[in-house]
PDB file of N, CA and C in Angstrom:
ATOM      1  N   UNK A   1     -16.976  32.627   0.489  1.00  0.00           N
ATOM      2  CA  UNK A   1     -17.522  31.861   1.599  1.00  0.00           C
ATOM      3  C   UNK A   1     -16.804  32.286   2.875  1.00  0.00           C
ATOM      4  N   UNK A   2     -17.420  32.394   3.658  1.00  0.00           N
ATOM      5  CA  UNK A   2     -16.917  32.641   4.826  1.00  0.00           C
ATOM      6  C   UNK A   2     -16.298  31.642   5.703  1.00  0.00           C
ATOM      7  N   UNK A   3     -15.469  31.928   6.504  1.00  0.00           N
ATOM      8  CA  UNK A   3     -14.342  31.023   7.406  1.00  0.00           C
ATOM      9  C   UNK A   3     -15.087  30.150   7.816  1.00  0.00           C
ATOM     10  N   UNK A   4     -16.130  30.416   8.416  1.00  0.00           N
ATOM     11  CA  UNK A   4     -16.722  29.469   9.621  1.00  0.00           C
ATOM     12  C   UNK A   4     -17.560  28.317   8.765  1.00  0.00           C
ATOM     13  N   UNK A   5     -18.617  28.916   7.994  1.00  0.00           N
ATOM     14  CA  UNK A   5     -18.813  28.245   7.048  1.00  0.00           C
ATOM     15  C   UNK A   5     -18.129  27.229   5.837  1.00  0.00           C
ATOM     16  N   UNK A   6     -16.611  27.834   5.635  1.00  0.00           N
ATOM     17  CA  UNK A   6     -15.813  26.467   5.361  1.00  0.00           C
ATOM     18  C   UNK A   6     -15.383  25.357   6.109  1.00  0.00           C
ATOM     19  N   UNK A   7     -14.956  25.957   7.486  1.00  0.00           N
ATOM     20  CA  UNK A   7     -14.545  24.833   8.634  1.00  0.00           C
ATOM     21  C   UNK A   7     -15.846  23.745   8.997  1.00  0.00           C
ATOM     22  N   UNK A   8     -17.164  24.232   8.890  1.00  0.00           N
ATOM     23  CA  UNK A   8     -18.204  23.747   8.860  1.00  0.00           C
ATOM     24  C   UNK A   8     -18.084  22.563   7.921  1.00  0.00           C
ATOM     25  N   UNK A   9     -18.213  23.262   6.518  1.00  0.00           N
ATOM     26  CA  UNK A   9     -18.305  22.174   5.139  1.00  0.00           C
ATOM     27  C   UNK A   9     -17.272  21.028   5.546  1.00  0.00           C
ATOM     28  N   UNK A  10     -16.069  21.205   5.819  1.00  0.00           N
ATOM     29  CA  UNK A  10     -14.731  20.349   5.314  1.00  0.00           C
ATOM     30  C   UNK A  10     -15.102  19.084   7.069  1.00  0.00           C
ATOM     31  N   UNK A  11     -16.110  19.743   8.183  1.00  0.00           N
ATOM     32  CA  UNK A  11     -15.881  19.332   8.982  1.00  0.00           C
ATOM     33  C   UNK A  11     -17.020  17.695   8.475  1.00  0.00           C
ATOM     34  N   UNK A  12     -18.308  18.219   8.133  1.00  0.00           N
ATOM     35  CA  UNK A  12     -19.340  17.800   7.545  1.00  0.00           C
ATOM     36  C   UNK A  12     -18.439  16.414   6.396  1.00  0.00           C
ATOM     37  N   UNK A  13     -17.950  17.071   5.278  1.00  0.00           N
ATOM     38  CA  UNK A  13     -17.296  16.238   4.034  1.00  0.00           C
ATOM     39  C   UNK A  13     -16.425  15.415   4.725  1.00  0.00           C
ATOM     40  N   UNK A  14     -15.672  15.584   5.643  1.00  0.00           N
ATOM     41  CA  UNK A  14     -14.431  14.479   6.570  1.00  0.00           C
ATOM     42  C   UNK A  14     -15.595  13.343   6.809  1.00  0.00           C
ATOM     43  N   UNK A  15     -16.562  13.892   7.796  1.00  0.00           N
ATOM     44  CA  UNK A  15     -17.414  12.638   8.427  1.00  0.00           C
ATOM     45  C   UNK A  15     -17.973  12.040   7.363  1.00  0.00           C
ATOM     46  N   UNK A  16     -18.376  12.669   6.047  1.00  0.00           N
ATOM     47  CA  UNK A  16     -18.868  11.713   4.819  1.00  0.00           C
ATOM     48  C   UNK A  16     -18.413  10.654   4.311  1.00  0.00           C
ATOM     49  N   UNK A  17     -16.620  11.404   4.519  1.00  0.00           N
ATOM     50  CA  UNK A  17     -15.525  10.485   4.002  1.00  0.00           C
ATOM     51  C   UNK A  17     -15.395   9.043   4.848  1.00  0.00           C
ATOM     52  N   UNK A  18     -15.403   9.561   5.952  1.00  0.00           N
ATOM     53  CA  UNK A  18     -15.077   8.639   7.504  1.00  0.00           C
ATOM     54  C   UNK A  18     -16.296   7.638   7.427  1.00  0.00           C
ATOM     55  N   UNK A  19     -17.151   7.794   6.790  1.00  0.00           N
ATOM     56  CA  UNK A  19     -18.557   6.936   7.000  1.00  0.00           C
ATOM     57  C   UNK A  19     -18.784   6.218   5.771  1.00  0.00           C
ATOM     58  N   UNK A  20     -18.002   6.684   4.450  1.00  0.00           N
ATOM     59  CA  UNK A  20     -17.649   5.927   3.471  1.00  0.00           C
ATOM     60  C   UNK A  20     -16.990   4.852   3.923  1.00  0.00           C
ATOM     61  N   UNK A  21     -15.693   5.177   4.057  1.00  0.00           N
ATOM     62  CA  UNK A  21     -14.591   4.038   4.183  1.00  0.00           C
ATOM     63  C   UNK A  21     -14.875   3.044   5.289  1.00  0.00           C
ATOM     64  N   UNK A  22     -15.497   3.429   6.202  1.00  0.00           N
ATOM     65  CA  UNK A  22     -16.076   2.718   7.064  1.00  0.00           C
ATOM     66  C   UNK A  22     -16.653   1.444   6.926  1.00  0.00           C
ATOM     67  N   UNK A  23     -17.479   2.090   5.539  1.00  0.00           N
ATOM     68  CA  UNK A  23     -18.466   0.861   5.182  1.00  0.00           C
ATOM     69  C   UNK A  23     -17.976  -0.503   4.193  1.00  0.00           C
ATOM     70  N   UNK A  24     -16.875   0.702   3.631  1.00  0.00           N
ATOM     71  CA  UNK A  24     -16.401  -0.398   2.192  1.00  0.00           C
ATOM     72  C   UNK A  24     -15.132  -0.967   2.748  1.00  0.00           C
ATOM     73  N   UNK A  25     -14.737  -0.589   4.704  1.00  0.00           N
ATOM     74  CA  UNK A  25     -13.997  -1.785   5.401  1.00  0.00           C
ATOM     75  C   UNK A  25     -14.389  -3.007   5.949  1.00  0.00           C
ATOM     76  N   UNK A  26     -15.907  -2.772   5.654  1.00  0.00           N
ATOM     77  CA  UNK A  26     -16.533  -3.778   7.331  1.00  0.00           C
ATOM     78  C   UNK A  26     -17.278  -4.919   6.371  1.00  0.00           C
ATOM     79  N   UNK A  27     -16.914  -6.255   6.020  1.00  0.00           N
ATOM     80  CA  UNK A  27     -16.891  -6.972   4.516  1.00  0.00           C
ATOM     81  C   UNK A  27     -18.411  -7.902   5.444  1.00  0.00           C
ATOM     82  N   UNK A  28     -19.119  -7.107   6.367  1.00  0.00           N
ATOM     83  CA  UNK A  28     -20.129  -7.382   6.498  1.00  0.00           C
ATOM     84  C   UNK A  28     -21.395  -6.547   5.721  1.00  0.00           C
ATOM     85  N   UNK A  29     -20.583  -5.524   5.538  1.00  0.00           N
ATOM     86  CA  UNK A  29     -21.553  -4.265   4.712  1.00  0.00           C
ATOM     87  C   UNK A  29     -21.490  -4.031   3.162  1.00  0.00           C
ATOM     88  N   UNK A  30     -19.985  -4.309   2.848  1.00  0.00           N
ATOM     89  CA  UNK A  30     -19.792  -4.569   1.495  1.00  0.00           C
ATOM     90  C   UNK A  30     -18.571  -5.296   0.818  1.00  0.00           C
ATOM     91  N   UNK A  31     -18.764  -5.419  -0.579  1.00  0.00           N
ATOM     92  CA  UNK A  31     -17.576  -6.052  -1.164  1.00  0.00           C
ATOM     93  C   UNK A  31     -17.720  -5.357  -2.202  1.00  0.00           C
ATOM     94  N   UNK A  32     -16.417  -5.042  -3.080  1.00  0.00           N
ATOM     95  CA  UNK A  32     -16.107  -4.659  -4.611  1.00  0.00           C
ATOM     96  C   UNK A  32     -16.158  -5.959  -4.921  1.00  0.00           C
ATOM     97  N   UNK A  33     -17.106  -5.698  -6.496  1.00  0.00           N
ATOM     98  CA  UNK A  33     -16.820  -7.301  -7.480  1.00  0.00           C
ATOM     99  C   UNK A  33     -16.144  -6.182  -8.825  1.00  0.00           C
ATOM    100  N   UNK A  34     -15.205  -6.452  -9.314  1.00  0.00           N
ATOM    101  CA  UNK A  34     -14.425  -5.784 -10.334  1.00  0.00           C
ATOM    102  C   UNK A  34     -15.097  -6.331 -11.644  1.00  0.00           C
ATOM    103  N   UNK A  35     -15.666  -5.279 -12.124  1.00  0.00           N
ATOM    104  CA  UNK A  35     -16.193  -5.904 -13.648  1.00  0.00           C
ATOM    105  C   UNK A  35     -15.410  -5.687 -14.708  1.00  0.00           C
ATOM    106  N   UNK A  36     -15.214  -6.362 -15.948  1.00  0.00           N
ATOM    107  CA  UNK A  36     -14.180  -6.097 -16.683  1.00  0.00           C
ATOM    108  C   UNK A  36     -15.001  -6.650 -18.183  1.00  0.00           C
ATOM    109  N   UNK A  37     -14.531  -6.262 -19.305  1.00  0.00           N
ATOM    110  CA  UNK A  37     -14.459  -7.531 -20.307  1.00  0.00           C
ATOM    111  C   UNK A  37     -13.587  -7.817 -20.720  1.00  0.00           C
ATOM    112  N   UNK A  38     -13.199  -9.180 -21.972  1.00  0.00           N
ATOM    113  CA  UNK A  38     -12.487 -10.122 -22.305  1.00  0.00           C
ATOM    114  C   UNK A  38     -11.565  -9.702 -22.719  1.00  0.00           C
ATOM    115  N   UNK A  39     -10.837  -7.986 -22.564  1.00  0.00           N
ATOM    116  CA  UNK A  39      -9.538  -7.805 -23.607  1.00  0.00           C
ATOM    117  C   UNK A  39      -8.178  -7.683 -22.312  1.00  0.00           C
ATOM    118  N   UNK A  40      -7.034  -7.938 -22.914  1.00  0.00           N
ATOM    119  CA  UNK A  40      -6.259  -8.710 -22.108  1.00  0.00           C
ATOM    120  C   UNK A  40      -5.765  -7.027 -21.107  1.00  0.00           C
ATOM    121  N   UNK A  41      -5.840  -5.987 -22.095  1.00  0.00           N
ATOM    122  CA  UNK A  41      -5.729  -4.778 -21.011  1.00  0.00           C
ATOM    123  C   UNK A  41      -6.606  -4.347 -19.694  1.00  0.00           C
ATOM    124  N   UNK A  42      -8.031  -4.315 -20.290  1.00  0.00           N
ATOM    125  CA  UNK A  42      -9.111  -4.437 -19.344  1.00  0.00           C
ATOM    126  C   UNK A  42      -9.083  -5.549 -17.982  1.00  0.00           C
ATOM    127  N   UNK A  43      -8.700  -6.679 -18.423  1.00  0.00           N
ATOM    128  CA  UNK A  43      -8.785  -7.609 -17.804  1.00  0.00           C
ATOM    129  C   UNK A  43      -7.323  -7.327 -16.320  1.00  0.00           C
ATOM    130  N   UNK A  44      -6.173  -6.831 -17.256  1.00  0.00           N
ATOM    131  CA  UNK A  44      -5.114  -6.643 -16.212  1.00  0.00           C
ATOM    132  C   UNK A  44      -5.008  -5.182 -15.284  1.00  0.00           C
ATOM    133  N   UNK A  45      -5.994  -4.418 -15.923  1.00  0.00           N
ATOM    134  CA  UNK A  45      -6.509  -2.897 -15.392  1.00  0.00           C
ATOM    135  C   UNK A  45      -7.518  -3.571 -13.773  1.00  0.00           C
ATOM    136  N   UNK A  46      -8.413  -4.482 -14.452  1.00  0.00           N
ATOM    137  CA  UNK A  46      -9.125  -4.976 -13.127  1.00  0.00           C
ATOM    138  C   UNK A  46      -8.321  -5.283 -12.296  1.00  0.00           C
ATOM    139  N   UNK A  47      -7.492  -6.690 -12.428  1.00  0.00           N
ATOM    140  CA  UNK A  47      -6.501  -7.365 -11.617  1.00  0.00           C
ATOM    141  C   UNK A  47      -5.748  -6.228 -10.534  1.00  0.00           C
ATOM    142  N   UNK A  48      -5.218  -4.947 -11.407  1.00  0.00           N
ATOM    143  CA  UNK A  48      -4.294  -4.590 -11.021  1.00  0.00           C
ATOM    144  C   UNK A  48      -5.185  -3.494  -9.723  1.00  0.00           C
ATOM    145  N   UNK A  49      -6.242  -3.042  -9.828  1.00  0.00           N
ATOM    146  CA  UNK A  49      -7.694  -2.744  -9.217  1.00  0.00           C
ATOM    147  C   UNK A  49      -7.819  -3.320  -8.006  1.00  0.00           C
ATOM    148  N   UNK A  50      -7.876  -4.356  -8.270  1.00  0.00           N
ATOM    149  CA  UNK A  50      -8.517  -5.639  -7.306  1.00  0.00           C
ATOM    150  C   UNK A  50      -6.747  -5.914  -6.584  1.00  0.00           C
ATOM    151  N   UNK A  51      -5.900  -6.286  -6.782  1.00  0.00           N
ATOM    152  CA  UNK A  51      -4.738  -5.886  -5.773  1.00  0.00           C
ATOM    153  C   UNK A  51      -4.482  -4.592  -4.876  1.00  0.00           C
ATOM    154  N   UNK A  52      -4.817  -3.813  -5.570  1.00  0.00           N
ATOM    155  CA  UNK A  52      -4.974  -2.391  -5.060  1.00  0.00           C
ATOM    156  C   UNK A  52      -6.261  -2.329  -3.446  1.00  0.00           C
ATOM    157  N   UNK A  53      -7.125  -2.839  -4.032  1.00  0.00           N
ATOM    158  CA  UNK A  53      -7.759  -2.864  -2.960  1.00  0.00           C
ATOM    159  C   UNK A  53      -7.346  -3.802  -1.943  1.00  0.00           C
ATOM    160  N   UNK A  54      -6.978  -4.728  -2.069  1.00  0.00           N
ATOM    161  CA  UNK A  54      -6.513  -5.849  -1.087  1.00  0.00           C
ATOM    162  C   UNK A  54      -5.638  -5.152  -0.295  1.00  0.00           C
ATOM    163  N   UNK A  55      -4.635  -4.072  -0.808  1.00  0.00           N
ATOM    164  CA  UNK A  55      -3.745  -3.187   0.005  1.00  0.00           C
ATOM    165  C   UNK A  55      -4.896  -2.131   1.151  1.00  0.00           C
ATOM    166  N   UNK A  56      -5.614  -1.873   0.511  1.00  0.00           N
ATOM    167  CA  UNK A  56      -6.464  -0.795   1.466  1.00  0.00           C
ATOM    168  C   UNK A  56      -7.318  -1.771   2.306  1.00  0.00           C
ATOM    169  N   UNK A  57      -7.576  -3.300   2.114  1.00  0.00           N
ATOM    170  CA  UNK A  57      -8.525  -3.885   3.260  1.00  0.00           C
ATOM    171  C   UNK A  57      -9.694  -3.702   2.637  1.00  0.00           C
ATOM    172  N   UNK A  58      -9.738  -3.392   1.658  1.00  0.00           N
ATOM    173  CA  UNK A  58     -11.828  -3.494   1.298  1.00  0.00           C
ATOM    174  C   UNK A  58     -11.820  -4.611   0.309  1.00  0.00           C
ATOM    175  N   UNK A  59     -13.026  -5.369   0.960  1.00  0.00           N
ATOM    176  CA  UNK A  59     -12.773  -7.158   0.039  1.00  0.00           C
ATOM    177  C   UNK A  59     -13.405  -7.173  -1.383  1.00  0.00           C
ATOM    178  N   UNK A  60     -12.786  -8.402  -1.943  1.00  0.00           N
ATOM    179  CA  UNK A  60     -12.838  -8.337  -3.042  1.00  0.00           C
ATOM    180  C   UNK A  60     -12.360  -9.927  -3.810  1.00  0.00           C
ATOM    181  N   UNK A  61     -13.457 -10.343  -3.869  1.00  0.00           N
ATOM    182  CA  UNK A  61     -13.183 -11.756  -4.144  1.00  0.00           C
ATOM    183  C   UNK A  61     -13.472 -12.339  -5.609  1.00  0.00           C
ATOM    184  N   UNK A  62     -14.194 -11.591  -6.414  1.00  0.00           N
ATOM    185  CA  UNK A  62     -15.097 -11.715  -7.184  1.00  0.00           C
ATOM    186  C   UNK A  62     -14.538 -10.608  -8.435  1.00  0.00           C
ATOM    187  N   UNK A  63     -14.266 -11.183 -10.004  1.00  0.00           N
ATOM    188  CA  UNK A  63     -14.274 -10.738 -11.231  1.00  0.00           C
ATOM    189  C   UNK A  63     -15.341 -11.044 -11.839  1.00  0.00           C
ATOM    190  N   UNK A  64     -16.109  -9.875 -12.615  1.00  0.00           N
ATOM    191  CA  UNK A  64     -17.011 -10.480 -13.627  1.00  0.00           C
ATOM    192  C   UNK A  64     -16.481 -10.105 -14.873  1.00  0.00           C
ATOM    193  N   UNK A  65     -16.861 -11.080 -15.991  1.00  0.00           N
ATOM    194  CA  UNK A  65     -15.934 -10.349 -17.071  1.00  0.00           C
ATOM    195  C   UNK A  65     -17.720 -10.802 -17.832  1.00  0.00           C
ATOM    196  N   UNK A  66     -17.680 -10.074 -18.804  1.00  0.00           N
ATOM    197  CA  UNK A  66     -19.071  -9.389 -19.479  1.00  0.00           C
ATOM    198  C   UNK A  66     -18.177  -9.760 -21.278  1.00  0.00           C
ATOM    199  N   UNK A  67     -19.423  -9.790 -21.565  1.00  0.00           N
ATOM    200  CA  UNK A  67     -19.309  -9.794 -23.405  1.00  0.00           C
ATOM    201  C   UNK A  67     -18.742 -10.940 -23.517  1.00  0.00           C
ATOM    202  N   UNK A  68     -18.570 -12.298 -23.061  1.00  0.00           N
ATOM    203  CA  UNK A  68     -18.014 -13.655 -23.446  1.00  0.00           C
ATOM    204  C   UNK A  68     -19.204 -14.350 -24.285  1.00  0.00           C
TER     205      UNK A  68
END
């Protein structure tokens, strides 16, 4: 691939990135709901998920746990 044509791609993939995070900051546009089921690893894999995001600012209020 040629130079220009990479600086192109990576310039293109940044703004993809930039327009992602954008969206999954603005808790008018979206929220993570962490789905999980009932086993006590799964369940602390979510938790530990769902703290994780609270560090980055994308909301997250909501567990579903499945197979009860």
């Amino acid at each position: 691939m040629r130079f220009d044509k990479l600086i192109t791609k990576m310039i293109l993939e940044e703004w993809s990135i930039r327009k992602i995070r954008n969206i999954l900051l603005d808790s008018q546009k979206s929220e993570f709901v962490g789905i999980t089921i009932p086993e006590a690893m799964s369940v602390l894999e979510t938790e530990d998920l769902l703290a994780r995001l609270k560090t980055l600012k994308i909301q997250s209020h909501y567990m579903v746990i499945n197979m009860i």
